[in-house]
C-alpha atoms as a PDB file:
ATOM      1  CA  UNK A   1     184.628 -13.379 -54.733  1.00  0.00           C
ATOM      2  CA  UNK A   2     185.365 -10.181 -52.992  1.00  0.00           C
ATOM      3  CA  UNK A   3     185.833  -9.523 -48.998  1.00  0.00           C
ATOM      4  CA  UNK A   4     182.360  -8.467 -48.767  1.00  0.00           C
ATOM      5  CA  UNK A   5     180.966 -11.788 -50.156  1.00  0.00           C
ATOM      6  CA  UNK A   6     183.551 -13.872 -48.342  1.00  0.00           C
ATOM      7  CA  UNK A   7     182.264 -11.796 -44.966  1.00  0.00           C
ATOM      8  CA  UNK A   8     178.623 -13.140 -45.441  1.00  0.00           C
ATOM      9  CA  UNK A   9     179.567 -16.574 -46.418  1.00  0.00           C
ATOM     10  CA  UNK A  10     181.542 -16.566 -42.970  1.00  0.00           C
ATOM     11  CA  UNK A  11     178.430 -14.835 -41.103  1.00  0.00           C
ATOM     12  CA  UNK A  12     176.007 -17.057 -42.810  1.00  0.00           C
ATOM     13  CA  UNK A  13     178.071 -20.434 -41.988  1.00  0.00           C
ATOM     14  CA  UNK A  14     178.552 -18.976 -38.644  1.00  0.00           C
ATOM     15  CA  UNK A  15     175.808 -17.180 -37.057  1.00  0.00           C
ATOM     16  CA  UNK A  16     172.172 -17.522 -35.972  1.00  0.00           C
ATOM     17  CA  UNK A  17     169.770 -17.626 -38.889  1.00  0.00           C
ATOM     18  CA  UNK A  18     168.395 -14.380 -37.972  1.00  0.00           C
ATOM     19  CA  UNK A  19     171.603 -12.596 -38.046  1.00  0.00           C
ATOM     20  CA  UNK A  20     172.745 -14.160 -41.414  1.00  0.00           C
ATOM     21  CA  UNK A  21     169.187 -13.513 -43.190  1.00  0.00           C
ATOM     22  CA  UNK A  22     169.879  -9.623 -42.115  1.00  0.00           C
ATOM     23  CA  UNK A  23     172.895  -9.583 -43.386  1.00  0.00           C
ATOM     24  CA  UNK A  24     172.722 -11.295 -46.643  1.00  0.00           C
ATOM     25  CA  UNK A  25     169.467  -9.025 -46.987  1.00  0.00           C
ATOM     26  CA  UNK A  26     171.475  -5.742 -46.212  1.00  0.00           C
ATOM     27  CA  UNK A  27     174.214  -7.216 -48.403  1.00  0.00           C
ATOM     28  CA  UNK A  28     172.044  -8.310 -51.588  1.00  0.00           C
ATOM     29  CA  UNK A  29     168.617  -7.214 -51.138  1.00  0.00           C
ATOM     30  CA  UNK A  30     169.029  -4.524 -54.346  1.00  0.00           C
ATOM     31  CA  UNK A  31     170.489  -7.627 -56.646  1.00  0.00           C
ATOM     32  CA  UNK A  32     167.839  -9.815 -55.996  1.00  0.00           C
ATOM     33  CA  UNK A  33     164.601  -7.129 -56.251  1.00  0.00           C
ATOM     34  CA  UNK A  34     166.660  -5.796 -59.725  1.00  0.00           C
ATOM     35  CA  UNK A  35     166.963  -9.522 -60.677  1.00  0.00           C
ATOM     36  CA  UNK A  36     163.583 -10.723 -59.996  1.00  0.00           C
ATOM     37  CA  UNK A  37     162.173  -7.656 -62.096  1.00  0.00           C
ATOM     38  CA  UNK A  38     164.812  -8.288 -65.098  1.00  0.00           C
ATOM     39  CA  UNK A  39     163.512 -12.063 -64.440  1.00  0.00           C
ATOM     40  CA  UNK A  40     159.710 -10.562 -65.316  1.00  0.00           C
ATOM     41  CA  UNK A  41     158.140 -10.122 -61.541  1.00  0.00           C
ATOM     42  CA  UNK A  42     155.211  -7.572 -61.911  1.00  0.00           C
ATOM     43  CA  UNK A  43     155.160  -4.396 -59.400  1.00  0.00           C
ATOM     44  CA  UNK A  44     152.268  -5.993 -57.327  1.00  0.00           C
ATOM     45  CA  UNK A  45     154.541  -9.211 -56.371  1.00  0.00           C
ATOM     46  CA  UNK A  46     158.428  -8.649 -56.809  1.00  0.00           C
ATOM     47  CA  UNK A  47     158.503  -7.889 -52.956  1.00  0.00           C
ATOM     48  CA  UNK A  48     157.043 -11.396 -52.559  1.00  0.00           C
ATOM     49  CA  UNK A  49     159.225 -13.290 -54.633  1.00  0.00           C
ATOM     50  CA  UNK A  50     162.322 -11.030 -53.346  1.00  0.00           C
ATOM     51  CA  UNK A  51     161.394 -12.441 -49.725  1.00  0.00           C
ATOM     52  CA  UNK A  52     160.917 -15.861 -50.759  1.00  0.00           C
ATOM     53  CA  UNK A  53     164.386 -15.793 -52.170  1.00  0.00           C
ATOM     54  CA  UNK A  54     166.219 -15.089 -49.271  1.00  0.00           C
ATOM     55  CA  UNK A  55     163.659 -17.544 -47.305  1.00  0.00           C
ATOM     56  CA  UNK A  56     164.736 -20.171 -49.484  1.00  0.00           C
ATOM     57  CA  UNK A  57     168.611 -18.998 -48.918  1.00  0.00           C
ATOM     58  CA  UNK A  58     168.380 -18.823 -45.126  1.00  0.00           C
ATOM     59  CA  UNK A  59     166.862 -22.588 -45.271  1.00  0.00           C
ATOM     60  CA  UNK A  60     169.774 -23.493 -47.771  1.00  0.00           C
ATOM     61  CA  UNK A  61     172.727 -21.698 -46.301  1.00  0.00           C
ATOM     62  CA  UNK A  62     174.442 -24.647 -45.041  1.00  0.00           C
ATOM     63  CA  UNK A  63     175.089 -25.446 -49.391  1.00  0.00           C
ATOM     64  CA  UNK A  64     176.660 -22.503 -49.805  1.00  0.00           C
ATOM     65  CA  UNK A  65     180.878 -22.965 -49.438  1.00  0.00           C
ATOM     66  CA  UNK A  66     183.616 -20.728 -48.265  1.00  0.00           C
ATOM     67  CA  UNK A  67     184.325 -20.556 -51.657  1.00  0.00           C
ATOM     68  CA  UNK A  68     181.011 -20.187 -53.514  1.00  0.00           C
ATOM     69  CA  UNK A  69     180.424 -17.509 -55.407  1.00  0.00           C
ATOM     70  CA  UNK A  70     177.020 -16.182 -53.418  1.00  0.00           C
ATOM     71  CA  UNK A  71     175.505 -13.693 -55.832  1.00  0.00           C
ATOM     72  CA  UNK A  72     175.618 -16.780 -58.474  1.00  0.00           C
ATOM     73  CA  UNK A  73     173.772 -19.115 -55.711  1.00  0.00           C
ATOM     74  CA  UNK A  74     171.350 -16.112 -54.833  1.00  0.00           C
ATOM     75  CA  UNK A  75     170.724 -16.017 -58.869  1.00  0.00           C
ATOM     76  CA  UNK A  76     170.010 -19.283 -59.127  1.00  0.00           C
ATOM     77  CA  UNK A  77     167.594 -19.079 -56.670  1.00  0.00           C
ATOM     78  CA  UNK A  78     165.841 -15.911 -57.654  1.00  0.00           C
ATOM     79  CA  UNK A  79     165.481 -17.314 -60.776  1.00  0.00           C
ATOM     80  CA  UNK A  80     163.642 -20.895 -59.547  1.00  0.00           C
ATOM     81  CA  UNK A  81     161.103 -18.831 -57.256  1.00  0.00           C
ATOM     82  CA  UNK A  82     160.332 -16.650 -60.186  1.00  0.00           C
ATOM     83  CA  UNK A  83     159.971 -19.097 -62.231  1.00  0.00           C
ATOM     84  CA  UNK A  84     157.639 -21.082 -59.442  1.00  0.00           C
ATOM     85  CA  UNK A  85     155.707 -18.008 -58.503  1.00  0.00           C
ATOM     86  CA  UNK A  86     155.091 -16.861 -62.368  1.00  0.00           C
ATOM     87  CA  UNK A  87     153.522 -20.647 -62.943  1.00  0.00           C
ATOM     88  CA  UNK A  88     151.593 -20.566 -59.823  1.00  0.00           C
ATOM     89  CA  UNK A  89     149.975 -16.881 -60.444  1.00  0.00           C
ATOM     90  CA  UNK A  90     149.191 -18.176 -64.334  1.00  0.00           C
ATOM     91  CA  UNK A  91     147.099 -21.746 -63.189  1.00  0.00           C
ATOM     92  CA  UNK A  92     145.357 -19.050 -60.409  1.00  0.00           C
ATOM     93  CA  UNK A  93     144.395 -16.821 -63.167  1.00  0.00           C
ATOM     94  CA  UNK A  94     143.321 -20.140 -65.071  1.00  0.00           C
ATOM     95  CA  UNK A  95     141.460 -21.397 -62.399  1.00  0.00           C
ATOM     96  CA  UNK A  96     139.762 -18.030 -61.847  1.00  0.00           C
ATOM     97  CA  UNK A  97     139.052 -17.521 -65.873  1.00  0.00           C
ATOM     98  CA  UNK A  98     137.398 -20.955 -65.524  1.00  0.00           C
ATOM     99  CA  UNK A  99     135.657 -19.585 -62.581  1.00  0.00           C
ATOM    100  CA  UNK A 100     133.966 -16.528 -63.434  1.00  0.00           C
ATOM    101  CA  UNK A 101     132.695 -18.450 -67.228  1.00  0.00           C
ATOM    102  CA  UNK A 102     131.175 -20.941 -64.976  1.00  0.00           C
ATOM    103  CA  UNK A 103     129.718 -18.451 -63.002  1.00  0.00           C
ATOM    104  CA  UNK A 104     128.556 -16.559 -65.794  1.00  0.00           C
ATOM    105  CA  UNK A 105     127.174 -20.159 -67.757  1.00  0.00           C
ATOM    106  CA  UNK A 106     125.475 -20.959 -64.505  1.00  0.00           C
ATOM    107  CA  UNK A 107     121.961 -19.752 -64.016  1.00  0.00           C
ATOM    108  CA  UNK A 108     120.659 -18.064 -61.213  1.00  0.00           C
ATOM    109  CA  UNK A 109     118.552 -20.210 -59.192  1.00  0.00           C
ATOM    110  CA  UNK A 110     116.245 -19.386 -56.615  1.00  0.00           C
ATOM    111  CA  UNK A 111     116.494 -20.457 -52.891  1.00  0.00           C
ATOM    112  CA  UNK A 112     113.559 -22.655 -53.284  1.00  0.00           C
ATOM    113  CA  UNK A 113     114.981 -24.783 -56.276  1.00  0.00           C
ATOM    114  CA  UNK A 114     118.205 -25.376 -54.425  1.00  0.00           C
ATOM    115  CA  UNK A 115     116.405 -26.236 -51.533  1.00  0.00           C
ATOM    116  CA  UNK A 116     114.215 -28.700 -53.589  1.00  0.00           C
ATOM    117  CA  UNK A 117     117.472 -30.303 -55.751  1.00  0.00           C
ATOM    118  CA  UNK A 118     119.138 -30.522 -52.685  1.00  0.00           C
ATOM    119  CA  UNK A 119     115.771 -32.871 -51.410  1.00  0.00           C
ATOM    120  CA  UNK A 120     115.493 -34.641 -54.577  1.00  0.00           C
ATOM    121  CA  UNK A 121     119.506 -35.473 -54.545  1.00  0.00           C
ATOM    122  CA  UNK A 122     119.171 -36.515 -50.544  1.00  0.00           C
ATOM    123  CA  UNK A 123     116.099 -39.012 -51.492  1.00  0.00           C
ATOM    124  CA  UNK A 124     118.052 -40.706 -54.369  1.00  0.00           C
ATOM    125  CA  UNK A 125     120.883 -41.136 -52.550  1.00  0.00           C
ATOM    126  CA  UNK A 126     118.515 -42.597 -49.510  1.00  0.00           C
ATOM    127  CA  UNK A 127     117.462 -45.342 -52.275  1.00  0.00           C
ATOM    128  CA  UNK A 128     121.352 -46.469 -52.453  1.00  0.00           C
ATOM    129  CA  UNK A 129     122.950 -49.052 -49.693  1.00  0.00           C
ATOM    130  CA  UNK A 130     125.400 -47.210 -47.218  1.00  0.00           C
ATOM    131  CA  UNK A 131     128.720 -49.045 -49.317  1.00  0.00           C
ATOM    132  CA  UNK A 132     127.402 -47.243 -52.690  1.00  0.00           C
ATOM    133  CA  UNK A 133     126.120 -44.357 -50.640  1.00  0.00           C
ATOM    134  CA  UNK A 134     129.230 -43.640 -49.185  1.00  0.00           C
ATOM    135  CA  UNK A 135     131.133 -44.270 -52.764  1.00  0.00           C
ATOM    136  CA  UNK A 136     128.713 -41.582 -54.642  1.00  0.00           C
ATOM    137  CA  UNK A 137     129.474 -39.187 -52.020  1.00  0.00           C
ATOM    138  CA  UNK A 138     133.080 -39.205 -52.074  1.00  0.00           C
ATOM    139  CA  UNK A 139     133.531 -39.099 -55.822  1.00  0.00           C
ATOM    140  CA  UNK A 140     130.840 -37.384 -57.154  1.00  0.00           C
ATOM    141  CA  UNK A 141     130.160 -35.214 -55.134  1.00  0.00           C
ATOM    142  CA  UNK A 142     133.060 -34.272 -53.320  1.00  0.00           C
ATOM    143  CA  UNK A 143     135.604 -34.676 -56.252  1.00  0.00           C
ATOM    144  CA  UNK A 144     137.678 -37.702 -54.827  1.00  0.00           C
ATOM    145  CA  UNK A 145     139.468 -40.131 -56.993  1.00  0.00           C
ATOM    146  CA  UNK A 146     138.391 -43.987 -57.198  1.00  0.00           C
ATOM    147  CA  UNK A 147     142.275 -44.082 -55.776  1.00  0.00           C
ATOM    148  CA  UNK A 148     141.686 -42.045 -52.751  1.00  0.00           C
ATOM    149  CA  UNK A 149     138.186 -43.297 -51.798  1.00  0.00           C
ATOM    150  CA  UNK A 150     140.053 -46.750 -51.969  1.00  0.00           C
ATOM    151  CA  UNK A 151     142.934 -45.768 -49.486  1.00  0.00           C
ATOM    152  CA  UNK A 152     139.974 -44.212 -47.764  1.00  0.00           C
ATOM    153  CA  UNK A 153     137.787 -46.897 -47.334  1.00  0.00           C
ATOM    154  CA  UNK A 154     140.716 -49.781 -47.012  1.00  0.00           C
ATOM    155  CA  UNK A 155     139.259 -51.629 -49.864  1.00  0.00           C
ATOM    156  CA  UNK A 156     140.108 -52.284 -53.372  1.00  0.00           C
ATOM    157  CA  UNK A 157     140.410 -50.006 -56.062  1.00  0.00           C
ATOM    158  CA  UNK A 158     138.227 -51.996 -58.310  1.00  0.00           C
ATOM    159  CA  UNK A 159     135.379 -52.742 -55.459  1.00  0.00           C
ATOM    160  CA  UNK A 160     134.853 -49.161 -55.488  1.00  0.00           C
ATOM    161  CA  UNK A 161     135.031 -48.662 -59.402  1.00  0.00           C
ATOM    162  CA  UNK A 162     132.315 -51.876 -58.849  1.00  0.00           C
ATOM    163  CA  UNK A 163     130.127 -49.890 -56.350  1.00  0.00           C
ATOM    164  CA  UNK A 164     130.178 -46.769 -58.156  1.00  0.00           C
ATOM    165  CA  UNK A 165     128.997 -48.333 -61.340  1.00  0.00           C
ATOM    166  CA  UNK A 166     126.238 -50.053 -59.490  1.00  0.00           C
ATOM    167  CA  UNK A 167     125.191 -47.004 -57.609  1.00  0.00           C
ATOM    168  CA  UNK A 168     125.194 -44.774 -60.704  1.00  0.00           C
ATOM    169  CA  UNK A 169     123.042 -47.578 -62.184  1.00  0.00           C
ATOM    170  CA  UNK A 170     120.781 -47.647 -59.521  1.00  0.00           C
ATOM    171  CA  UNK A 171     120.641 -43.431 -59.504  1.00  0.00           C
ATOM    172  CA  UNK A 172     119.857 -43.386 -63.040  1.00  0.00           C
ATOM    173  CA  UNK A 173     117.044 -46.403 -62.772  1.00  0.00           C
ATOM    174  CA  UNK A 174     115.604 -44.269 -60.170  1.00  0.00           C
ATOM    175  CA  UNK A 175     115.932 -41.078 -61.734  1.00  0.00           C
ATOM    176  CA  UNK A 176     113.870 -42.322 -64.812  1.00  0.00           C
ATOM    177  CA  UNK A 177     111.333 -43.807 -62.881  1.00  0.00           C
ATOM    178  CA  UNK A 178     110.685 -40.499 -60.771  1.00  0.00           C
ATOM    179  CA  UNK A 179     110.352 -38.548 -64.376  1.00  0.00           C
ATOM    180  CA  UNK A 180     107.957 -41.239 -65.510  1.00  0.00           C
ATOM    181  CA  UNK A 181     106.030 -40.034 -62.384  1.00  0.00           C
ATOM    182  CA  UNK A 182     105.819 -36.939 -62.765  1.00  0.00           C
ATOM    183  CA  UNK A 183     104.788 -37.162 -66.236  1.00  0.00           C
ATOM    184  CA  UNK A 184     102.192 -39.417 -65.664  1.00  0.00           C
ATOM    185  CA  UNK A 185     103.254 -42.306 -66.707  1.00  0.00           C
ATOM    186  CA  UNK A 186     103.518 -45.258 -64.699  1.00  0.00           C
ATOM    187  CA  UNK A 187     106.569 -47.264 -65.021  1.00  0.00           C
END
């Protein structure tokens, strides 16, 4: 390790957080940006991932030894946030793909026939008791787990996985008899 290392391991076990961020910045700022592009950081985010690098740092100075090697360390580091930031930005572009084909799959409806689903969806779901009510709202609708309405609700897993089967029962009996309606038939 030369003086100039040694110097910002001192500062950095030393000095306010502030000070030590500025100085391991001034000191290795250039390693870590030419890292993090050698490490495959595009143009539009290497600034990002350079600052979350010495983020991380500051936060973990108190590791780092009078005699640790701190361009090794700052590496390490680089090469963990890249690695974080690269998976995060690929399940975003993922989530986005899957995005835009649903938009694309989805059609177009009108004001009128959201407005009249959303009626039709708020009378079945008047037809359940509040217990199933509640349980239909939570996981179908908003995307909850059996698991989490449970912890939710303060009642067993499996009395939910009861009431939902009930209730989705009961929707689908209901459903069918409002089709039979409409087609003239009476059930």
């Amino acid at each position: 390790m030369n003086a100039r290392s040694l110097a910002v391991t001192a500062q950095l076990a030393s000095a306010s957080a502030a000070s030590a961020a500025t100085a391991l910045y001034r000191e290795h700022g250039d390693f870590v940006w030419r890292n993090a592009r050698r490490l495959g950081c595009a143009d539009e985010w290497v600034d990002d991932a350079v600052q979350e690098v010495f983020l991380v740092a500051v936060r973990r100075c108190g590791e780092l030894g009078e005699e640790s090697n701190v361009r090794g360390w700052l590496f390490a580091i680089t090469f963990r946030v890249v690695q974080r930031m690269q998976r995060d930005r690929s399940r975003y572009r993922a989530r986005l793909s899957r995005y835009v084909e649903a938009q694309v799959e989805a059609p177009t409806a009108s004001p009128e026939g959201a407005s009249h689903a959303a009626r039709e969806l708020r009378e079945l779901l008047a037809e359940l008791d509040d217990v199933k009510r509640v349980v239909v709202i939570l996981v179908e609708l908003e995307g909850m787990t059996s698991a989490e309405v449970s912890r939710l609700l303060g009642v067993p897993q499996g009395t939910v996985d009861t009431r939902l089967r009930a209730a989705r029962k009961q929707l689908q009996d209901a459903l069918q008899r409002q089709r039979a309606t409409e087609k003239g038939v009476i059930p």
